[in-house]
N, C-alpha and C. Protein backbone atom coordinates (compact mmCIF):
# COMPACT_ATOMS: atom_id res chain seq x y z
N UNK A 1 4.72 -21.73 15.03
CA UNK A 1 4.74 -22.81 14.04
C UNK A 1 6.11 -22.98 13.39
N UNK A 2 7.13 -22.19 13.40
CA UNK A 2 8.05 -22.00 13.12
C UNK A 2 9.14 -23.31 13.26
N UNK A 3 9.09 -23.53 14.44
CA UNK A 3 9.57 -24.59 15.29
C UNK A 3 9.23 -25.97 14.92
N UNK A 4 7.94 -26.28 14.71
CA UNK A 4 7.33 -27.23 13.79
C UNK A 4 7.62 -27.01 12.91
N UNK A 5 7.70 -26.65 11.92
CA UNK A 5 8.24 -26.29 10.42
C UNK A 5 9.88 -26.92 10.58
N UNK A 6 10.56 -26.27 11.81
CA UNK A 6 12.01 -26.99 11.80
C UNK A 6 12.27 -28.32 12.48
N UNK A 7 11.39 -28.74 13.21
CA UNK A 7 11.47 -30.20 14.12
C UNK A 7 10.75 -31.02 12.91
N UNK A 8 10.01 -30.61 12.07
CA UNK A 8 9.45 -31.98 10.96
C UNK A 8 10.86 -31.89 9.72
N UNK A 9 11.54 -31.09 9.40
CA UNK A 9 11.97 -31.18 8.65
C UNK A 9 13.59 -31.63 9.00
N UNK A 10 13.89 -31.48 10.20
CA UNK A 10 14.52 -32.43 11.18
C UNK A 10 14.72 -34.01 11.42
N UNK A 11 13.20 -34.16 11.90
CA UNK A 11 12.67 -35.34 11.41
C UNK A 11 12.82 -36.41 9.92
N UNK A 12 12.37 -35.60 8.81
CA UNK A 12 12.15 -35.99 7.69
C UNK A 12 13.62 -36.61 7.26
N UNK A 13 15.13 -35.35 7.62
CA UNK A 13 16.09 -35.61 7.24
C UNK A 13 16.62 -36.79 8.27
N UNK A 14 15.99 -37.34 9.57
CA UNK A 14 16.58 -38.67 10.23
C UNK A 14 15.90 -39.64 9.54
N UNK A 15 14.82 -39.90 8.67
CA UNK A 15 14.12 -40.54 8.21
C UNK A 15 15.08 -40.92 6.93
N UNK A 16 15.47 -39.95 6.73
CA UNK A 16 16.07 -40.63 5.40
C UNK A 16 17.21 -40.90 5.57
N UNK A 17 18.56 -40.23 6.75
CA UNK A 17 19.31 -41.07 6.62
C UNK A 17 19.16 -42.53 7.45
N UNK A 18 18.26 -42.85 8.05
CA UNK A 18 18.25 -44.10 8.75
C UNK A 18 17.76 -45.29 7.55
N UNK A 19 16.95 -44.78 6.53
CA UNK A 19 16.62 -45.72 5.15
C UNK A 19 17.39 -45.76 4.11
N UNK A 20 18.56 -45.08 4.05
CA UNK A 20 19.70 -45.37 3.11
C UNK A 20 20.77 -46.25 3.93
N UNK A 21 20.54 -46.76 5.18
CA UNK A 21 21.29 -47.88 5.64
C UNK A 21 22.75 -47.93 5.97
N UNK A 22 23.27 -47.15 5.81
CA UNK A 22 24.87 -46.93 5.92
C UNK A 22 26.02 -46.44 7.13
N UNK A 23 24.95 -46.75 8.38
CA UNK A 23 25.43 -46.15 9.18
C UNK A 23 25.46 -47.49 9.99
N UNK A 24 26.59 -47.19 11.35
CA UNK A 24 26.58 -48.46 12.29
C UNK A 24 25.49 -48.77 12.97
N UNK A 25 25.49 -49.51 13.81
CA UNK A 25 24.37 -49.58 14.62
C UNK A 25 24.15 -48.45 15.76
N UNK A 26 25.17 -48.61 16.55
CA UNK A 26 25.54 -47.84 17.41
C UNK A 26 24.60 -45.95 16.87
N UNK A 27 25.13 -45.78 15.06
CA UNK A 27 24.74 -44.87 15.18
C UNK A 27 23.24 -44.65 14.60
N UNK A 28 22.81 -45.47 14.22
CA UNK A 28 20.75 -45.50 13.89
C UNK A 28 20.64 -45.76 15.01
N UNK A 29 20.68 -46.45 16.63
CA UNK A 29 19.94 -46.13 17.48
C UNK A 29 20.21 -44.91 17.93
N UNK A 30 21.33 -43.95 17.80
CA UNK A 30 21.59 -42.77 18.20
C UNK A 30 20.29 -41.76 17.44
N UNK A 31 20.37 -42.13 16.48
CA UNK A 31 19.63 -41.12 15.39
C UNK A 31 18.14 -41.42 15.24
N UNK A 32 17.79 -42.72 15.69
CA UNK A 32 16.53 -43.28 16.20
C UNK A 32 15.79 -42.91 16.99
N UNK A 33 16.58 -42.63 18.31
CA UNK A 33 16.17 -42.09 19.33
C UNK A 33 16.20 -40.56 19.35
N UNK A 34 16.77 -40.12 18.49
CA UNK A 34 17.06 -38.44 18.45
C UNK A 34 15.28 -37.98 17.88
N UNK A 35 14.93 -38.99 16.32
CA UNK A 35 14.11 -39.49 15.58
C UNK A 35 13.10 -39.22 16.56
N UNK A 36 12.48 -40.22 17.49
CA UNK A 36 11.51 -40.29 18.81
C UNK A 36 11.20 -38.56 19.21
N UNK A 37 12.60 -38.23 19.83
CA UNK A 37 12.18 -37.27 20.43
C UNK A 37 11.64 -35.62 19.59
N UNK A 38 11.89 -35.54 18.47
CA UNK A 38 11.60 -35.34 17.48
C UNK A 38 9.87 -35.38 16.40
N UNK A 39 9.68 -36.71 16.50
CA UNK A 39 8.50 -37.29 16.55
C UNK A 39 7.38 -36.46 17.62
N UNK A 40 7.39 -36.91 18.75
CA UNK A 40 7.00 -36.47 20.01
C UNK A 40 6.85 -35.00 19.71
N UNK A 41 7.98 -34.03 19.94
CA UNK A 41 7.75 -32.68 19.94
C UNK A 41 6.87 -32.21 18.68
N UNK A 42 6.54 -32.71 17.33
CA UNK A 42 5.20 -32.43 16.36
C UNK A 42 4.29 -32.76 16.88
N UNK A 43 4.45 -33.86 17.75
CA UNK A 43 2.82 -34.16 17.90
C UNK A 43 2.14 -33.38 18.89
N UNK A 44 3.22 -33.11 19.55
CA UNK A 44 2.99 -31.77 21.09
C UNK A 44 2.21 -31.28 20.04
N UNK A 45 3.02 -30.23 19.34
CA UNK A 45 3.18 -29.10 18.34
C UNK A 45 1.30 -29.41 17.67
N UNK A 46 1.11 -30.06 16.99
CA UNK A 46 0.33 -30.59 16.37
C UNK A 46 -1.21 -31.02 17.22
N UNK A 47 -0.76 -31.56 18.44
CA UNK A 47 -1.97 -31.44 19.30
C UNK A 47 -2.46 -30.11 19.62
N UNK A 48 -1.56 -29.16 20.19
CA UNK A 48 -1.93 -27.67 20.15
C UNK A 48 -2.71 -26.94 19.44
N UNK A 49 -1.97 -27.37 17.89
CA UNK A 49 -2.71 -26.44 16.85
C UNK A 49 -4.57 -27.16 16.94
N UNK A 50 -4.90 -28.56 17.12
CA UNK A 50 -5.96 -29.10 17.29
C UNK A 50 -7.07 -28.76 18.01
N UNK A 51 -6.23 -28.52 19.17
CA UNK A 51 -7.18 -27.85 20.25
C UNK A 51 -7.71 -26.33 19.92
N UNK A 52 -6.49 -25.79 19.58
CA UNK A 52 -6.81 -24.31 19.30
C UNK A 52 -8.09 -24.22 17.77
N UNK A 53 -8.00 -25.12 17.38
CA UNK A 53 -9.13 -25.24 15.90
C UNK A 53 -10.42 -25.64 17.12
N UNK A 54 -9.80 -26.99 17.66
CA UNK A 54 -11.68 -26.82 18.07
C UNK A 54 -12.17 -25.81 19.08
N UNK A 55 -11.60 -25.62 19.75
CA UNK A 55 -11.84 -24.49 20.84
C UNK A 55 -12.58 -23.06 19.35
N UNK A 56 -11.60 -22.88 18.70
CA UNK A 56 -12.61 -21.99 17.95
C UNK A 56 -13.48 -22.22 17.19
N UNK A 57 -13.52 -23.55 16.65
CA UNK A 57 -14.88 -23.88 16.04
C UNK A 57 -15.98 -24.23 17.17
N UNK A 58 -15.39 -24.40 18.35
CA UNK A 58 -17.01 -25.11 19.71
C UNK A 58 -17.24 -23.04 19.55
N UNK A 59 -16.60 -21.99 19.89
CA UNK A 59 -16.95 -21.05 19.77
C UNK A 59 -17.46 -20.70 18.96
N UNK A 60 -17.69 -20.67 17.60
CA UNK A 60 -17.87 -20.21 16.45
C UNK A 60 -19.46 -20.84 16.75
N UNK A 61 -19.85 -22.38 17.05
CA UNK A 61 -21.24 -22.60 17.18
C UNK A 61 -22.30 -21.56 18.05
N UNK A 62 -21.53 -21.15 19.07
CA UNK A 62 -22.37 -20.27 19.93
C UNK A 62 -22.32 -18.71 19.65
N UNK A 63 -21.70 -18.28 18.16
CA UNK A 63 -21.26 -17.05 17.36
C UNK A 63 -20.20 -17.00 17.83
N UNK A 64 -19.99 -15.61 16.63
CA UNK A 64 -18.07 -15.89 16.81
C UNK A 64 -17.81 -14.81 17.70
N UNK A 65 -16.81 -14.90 18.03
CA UNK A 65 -16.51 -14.30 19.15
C UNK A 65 -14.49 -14.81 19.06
N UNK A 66 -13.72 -13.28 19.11
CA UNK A 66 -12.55 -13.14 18.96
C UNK A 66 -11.46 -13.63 20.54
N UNK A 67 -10.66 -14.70 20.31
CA UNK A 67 -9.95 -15.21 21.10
C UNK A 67 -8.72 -15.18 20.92
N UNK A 68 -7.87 -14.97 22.20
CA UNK A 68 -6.26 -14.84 21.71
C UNK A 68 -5.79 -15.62 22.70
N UNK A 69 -4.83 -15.93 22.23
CA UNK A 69 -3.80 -17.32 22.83
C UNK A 69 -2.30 -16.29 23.12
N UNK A 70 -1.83 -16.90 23.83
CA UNK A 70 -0.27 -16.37 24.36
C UNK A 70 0.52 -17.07 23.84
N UNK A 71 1.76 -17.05 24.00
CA UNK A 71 2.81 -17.78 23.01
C UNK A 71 3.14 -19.23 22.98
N UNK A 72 2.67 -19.74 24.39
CA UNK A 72 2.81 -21.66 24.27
C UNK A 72 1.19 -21.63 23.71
N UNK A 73 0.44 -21.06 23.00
CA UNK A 73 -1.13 -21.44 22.83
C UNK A 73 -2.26 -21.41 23.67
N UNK A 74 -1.99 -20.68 24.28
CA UNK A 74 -3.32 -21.23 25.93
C UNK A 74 -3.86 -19.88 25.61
N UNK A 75 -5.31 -20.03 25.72
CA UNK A 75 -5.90 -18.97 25.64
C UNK A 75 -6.01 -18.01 26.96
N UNK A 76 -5.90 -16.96 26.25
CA UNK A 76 -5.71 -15.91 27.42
C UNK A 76 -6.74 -15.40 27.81
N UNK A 77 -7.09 -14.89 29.14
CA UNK A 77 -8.32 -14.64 29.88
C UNK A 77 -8.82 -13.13 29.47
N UNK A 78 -10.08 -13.36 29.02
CA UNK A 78 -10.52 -12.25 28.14
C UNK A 78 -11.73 -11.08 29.41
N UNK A 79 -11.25 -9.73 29.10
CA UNK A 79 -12.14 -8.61 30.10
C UNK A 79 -13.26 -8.60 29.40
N UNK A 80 -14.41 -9.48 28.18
CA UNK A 80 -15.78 -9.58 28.31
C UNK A 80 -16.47 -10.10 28.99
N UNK A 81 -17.65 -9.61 29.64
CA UNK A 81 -18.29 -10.75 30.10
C UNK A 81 -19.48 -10.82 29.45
N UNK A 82 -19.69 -12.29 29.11
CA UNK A 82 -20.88 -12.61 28.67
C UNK A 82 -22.72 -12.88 28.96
């Protein structure tokens, strides 16, 4: 989450200099498009964390039961069997 924490606040700071207006054109589509890609990588970020909530709440309906994810989020293949 770390990463999200630094790509929104990334974000936030192209947001504001593109609404104080003072830059050429040349350079708000530079910073626009930086903006996009930026955008994009939270929502990655942000879809992840989504899945990983419902995946443990669809679990949690059928009791809870402890799941671990690896470092891009994907759950890792567990030695219980049910």
């Amino acid at each position: 989450m770390a990463d999200f924490e630094k790509q929104l606040t990334a974000l936030e700071s192209v947001v504001e200099r593109l609404e104080r207006g003072d830059l050429s054109l040349e350079e708000s589509l530079q910073l626009f498009e930086e903006g996009i890609k930026l955008s994009d990588a939270c929502k990655k970020e942000l879809e992840a964390a989504e899945g990983k909530i419902q995946l443990l709440v669809d679990r949690g309906k059928s009791g809870m039961k402890m799941v671990d994810f690896d470092e891009k989020g994907n759950v890792e293949a567990s030695d219980d069997a049910e």
